[in-house]
N, C-alpha and C. Protein backbone atom coordinates (compact mmCIF):
# COMPACT_ATOMS: atom_id res chain seq x y z
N UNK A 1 111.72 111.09 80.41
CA UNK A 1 112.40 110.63 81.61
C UNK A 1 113.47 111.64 81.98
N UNK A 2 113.65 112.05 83.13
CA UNK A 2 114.53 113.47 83.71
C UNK A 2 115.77 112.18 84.34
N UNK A 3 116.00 110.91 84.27
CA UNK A 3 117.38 110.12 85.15
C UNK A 3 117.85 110.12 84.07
N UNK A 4 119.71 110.21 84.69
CA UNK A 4 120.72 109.38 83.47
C UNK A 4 120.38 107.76 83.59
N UNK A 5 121.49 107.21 82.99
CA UNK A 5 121.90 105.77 83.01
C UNK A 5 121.77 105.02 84.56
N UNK A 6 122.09 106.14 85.56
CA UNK A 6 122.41 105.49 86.80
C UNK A 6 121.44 106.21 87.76
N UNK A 7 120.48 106.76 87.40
CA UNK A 7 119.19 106.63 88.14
C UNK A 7 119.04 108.22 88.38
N UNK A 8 120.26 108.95 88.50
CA UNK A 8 120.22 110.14 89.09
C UNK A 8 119.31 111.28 87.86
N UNK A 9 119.05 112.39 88.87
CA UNK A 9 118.28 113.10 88.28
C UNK A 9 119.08 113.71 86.85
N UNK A 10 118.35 113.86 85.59
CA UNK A 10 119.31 114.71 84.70
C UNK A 10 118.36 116.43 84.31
N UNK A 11 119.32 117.48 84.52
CA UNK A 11 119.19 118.53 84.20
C UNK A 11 119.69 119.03 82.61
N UNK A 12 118.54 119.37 82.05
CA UNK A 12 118.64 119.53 80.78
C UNK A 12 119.85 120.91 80.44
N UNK A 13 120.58 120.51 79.54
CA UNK A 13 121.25 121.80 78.99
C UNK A 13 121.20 121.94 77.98
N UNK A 14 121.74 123.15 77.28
CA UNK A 14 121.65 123.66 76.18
C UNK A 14 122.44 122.68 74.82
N UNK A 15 123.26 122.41 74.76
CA UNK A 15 124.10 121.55 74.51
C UNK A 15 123.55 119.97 74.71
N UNK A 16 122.44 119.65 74.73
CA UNK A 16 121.69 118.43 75.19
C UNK A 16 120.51 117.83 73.68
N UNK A 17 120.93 118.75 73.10
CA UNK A 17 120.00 119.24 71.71
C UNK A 17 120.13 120.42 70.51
N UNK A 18 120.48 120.40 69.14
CA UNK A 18 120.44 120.55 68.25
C UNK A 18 119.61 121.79 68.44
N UNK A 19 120.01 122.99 68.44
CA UNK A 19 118.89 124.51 68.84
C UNK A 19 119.82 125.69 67.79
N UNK A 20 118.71 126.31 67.45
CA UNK A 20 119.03 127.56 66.76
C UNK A 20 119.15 128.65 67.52
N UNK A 21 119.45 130.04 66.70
CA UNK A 21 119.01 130.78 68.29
C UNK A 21 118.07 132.02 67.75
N UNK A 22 117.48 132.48 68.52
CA UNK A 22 116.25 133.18 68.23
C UNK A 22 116.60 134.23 67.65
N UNK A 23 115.61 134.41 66.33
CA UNK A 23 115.59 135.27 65.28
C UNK A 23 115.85 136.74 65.20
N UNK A 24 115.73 137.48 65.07
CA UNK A 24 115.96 138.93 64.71
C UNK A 24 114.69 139.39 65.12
N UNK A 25 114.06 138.88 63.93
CA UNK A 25 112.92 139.36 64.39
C UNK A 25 111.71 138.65 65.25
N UNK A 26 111.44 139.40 66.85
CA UNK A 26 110.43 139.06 67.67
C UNK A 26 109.82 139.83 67.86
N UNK A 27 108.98 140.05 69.47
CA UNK A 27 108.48 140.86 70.17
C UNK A 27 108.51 140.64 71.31
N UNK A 28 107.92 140.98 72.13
CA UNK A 28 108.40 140.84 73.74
C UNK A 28 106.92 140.71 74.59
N UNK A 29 106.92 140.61 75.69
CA UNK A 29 105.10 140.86 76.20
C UNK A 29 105.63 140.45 78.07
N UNK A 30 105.11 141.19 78.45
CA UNK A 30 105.27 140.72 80.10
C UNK A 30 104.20 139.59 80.59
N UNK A 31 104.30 138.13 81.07
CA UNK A 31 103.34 137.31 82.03
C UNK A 31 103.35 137.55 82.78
N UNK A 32 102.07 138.15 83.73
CA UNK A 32 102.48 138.09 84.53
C UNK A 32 101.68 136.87 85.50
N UNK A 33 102.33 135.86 85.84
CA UNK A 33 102.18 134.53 86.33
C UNK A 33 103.23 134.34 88.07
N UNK A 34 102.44 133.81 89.15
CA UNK A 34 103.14 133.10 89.71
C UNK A 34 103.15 131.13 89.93
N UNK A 35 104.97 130.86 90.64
CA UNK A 35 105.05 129.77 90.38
C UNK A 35 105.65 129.49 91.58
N UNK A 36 105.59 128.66 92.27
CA UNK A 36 105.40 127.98 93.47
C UNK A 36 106.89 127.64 93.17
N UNK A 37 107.85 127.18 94.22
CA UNK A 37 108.75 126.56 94.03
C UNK A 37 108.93 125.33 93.62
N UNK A 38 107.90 124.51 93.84
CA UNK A 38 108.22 123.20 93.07
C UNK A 38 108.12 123.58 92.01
N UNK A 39 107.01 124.52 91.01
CA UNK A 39 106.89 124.31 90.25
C UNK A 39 107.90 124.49 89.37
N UNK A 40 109.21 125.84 90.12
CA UNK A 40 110.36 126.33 89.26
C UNK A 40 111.18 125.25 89.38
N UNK A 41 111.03 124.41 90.19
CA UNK A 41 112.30 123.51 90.39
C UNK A 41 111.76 122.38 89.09
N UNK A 42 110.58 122.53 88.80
CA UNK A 42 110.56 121.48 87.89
C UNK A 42 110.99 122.09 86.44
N UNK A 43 110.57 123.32 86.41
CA UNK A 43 110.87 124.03 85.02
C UNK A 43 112.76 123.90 85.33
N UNK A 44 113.06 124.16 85.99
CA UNK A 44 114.30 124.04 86.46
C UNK A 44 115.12 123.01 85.77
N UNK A 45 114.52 121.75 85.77
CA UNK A 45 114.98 120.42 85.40
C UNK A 45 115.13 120.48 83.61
N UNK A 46 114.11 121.64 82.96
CA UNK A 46 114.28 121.26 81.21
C UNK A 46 113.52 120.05 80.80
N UNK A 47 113.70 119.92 79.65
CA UNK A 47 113.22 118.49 79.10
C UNK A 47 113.86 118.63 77.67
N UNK A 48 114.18 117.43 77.48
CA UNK A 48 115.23 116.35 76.70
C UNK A 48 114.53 115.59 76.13
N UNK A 49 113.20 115.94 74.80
CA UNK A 49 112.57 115.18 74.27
C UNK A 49 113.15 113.46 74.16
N UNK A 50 111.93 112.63 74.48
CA UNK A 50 112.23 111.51 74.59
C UNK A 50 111.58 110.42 73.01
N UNK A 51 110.83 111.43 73.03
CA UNK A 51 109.70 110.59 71.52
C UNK A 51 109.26 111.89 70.64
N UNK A 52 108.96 110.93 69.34
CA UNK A 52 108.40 111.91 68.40
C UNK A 52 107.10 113.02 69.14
N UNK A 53 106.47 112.66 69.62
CA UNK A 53 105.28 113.41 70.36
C UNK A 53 106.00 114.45 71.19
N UNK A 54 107.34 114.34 71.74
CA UNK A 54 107.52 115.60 72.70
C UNK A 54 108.04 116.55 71.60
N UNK A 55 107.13 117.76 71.53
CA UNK A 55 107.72 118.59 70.40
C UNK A 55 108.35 119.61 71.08
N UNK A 56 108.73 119.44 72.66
CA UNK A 56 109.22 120.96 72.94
C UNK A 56 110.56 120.21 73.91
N UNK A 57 111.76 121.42 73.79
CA UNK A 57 112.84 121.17 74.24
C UNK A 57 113.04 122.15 75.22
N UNK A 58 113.34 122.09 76.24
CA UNK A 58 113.26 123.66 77.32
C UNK A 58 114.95 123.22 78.48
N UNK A 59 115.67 124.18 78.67
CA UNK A 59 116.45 124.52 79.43
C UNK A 59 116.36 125.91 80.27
N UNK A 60 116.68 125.62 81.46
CA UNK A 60 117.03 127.51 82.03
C UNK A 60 118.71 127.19 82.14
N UNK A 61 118.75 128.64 82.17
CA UNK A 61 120.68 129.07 81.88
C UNK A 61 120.24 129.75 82.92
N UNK A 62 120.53 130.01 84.45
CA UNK A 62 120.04 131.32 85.30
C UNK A 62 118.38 131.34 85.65
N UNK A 63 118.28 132.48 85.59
CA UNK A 63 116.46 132.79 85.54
C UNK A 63 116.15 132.54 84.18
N UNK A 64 116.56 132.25 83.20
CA UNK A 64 115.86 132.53 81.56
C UNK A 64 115.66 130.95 81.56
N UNK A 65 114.46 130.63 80.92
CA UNK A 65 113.72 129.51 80.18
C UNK A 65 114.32 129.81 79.14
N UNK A 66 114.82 128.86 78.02
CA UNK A 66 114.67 128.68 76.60
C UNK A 66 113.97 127.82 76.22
N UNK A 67 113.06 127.74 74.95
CA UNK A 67 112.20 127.04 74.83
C UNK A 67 112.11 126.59 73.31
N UNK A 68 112.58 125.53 72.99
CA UNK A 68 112.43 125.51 71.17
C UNK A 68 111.87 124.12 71.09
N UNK A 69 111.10 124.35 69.34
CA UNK A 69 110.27 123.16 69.23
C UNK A 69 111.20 122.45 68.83
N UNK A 70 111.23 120.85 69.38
CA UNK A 70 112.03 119.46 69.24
C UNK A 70 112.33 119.55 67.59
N UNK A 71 111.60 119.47 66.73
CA UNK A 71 111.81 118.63 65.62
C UNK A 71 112.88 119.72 65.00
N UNK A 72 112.42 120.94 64.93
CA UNK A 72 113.30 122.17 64.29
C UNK A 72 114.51 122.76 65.03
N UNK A 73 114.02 122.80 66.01
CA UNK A 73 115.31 123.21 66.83
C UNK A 73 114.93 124.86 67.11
N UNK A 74 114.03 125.42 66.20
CA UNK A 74 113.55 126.80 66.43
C UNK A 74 113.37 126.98 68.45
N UNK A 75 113.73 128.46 68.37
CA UNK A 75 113.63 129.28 69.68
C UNK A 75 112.32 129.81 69.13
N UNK A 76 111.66 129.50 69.67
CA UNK A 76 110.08 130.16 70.05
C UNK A 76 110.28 131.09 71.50
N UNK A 77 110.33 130.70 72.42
CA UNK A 77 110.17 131.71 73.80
C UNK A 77 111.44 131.32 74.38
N UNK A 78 111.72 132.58 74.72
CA UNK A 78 112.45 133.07 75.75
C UNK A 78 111.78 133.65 77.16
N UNK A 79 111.90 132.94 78.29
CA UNK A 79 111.58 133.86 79.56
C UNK A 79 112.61 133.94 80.20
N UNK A 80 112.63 135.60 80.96
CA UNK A 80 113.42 135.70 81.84
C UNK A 80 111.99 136.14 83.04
N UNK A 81 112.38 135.50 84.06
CA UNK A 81 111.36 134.80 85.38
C UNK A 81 112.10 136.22 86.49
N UNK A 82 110.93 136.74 87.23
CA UNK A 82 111.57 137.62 87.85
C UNK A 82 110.84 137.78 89.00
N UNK A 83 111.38 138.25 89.92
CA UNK A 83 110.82 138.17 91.73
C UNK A 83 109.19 138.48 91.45
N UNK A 84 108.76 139.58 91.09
CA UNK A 84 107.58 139.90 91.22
C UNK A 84 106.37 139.65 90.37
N UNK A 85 107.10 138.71 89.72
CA UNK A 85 105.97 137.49 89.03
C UNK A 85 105.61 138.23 87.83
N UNK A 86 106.63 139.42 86.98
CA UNK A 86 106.04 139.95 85.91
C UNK A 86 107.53 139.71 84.77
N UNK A 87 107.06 138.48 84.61
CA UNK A 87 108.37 137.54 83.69
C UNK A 87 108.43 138.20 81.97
N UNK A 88 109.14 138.76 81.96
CA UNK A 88 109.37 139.10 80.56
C UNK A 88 109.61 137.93 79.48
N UNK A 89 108.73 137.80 78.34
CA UNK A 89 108.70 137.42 77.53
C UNK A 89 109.54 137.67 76.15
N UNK A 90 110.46 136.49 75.60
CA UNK A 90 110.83 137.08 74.39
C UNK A 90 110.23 136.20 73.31
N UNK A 91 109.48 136.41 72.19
CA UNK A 91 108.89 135.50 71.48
C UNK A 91 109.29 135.99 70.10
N UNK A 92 109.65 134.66 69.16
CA UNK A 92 109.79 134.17 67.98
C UNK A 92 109.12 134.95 67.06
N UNK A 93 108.87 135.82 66.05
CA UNK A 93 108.37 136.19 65.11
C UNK A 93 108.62 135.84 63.76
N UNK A 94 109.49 135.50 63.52
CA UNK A 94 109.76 134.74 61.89
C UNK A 94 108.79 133.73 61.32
N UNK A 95 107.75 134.78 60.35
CA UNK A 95 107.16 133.86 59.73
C UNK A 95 107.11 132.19 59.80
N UNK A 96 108.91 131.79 59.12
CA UNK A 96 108.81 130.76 58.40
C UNK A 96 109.33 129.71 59.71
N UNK A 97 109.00 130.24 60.92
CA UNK A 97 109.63 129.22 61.78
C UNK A 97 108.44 129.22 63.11
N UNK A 98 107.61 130.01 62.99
CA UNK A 98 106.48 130.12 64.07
C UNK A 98 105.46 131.08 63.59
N UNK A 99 103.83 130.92 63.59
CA UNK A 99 102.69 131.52 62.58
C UNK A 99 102.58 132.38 63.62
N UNK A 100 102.70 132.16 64.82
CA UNK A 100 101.69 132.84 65.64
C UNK A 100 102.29 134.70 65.90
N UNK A 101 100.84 135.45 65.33
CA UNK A 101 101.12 137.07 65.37
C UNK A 101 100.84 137.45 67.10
N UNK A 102 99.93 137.09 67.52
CA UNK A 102 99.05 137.39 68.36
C UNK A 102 99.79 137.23 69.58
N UNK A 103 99.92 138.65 70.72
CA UNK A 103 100.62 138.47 71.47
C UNK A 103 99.36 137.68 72.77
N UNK A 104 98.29 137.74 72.56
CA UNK A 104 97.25 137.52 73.27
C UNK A 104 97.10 136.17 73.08
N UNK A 105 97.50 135.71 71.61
CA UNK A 105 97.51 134.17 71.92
C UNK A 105 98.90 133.22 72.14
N UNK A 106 99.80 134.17 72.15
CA UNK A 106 100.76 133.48 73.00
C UNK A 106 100.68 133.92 74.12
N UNK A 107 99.88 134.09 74.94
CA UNK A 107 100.06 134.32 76.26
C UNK A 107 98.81 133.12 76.39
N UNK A 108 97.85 132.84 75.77
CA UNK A 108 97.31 131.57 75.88
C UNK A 108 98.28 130.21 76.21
N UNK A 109 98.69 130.19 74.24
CA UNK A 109 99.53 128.69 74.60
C UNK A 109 100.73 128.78 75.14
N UNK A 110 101.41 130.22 75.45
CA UNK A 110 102.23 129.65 77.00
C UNK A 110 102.00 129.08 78.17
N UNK A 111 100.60 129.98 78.80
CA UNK A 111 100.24 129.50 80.08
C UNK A 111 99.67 127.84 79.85
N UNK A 112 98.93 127.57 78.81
CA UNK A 112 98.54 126.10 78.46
C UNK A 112 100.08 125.20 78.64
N UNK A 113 101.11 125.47 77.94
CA UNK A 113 102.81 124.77 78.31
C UNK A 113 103.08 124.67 79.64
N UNK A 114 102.83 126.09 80.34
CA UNK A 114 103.94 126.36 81.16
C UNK A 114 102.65 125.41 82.16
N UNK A 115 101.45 125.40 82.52
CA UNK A 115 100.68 124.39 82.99
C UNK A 115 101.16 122.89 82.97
N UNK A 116 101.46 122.29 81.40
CA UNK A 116 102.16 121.07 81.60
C UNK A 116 103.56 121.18 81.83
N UNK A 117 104.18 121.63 81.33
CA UNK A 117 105.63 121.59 81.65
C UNK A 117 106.08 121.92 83.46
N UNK A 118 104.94 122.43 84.09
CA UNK A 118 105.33 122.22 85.79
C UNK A 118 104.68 121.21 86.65
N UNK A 119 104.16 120.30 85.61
CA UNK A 119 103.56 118.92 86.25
C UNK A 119 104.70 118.16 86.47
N UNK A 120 104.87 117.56 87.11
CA UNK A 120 105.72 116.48 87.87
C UNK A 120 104.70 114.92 87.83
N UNK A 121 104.81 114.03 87.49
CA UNK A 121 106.14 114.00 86.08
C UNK A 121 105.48 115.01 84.73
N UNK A 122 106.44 115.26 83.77
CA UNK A 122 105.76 116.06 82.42
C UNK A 122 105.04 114.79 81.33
N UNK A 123 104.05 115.03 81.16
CA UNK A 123 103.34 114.02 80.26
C UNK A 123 103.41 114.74 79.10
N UNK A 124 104.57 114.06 78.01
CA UNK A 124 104.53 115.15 76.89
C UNK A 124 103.22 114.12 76.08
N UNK A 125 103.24 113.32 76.35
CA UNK A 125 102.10 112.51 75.43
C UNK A 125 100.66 113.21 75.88
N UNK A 126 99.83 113.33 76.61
CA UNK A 126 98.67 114.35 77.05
C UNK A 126 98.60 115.62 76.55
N UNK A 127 100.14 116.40 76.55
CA UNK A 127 100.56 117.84 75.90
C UNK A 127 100.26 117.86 74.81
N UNK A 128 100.66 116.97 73.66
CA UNK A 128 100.76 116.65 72.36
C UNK A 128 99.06 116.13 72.24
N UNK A 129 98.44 115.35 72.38
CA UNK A 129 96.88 115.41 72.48
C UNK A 129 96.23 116.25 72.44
N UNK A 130 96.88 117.46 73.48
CA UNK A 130 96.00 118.87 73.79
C UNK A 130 96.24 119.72 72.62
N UNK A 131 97.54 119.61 71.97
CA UNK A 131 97.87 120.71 71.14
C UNK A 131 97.31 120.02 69.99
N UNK A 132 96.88 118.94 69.45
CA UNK A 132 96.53 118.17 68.36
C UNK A 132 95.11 118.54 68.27
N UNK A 133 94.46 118.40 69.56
CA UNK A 133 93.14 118.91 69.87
C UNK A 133 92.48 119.99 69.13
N UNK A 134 93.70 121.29 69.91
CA UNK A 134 93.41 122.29 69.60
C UNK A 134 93.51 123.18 68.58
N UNK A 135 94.44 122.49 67.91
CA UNK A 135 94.54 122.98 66.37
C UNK A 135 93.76 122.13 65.40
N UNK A 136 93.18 120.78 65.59
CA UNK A 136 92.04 120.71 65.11
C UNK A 136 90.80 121.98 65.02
N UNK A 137 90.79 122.17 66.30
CA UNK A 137 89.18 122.90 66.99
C UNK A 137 89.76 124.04 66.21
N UNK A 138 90.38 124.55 66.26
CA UNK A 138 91.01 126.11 65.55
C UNK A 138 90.81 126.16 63.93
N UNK A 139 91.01 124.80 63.47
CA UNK A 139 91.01 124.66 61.89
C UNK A 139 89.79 124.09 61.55
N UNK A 140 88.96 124.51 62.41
CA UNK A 140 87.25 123.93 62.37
C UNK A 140 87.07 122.58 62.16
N UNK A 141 87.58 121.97 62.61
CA UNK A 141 87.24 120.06 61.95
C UNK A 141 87.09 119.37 63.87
């Protein structure tokens, strides 16, 4: 749910959630993706996990997305979003806080996020299905 107490819209901040801050060691990768204005205005808004199932916490400070998983508080992605739709990526590399090497497959399960996370409303319950899905299908079962 994006309302406070009194109906109005709430914009997620940093300070809204328990976050680390991104590791030493990453890597970087350019998306290059465009996004409609609603869709920034929705990334715009963040999300403020509501249930165990929403595993992702997201604020923008400016143009930059931060993006860390709910339960850990880990910074996985950083975007900084830029006019000509070639958004620099900063991504998580620490082993013990995110597996993924592959800059090719985080450019997968970003665009798979950044797909739900600019739906209006965000269905983290469908998100969490998809990612349950897919790491089944990945771990052959």
């Amino acid at each position: 749910m994006r309302e406070d107490n009194r109906g109005k819209i709430r914009v997620a901040r940093r300070s809204d959630w328990k976050t680390k801050p991104m590791p030493k060691k990453r890597d970087t990768f350019v998306l290059n993706r465009a996004f409609s204005d609603k869709e920034m205005g929705v990334l715009r808004l963040g999300n403020i996990p509501q249930g165990m199932e929403d595993k992702w916490f997201w604020y923008m400070n400016g143009s930059t997305l931060w993006a860390y998983r709910s339960w850990t508080g880990y910074c996985i992605y950083r975007i900084d979003f830029k006019e000509d739709n070639n958004h620099v990526v900063t991504v998580n590399r620490d082993q013990n806080q995110y597996g993924c090497t592959s800059i090719k497959e985080d450019i997968e399960n970003l665009n798979k996020l950044l797909n739900w996370w600019t739906e209006d409303p965000y269905d983290h319950y469908n998100e969490w299905l998809s990612e349950t899905y897919d790491a089944l299908k990945k771990a052959g079962r």
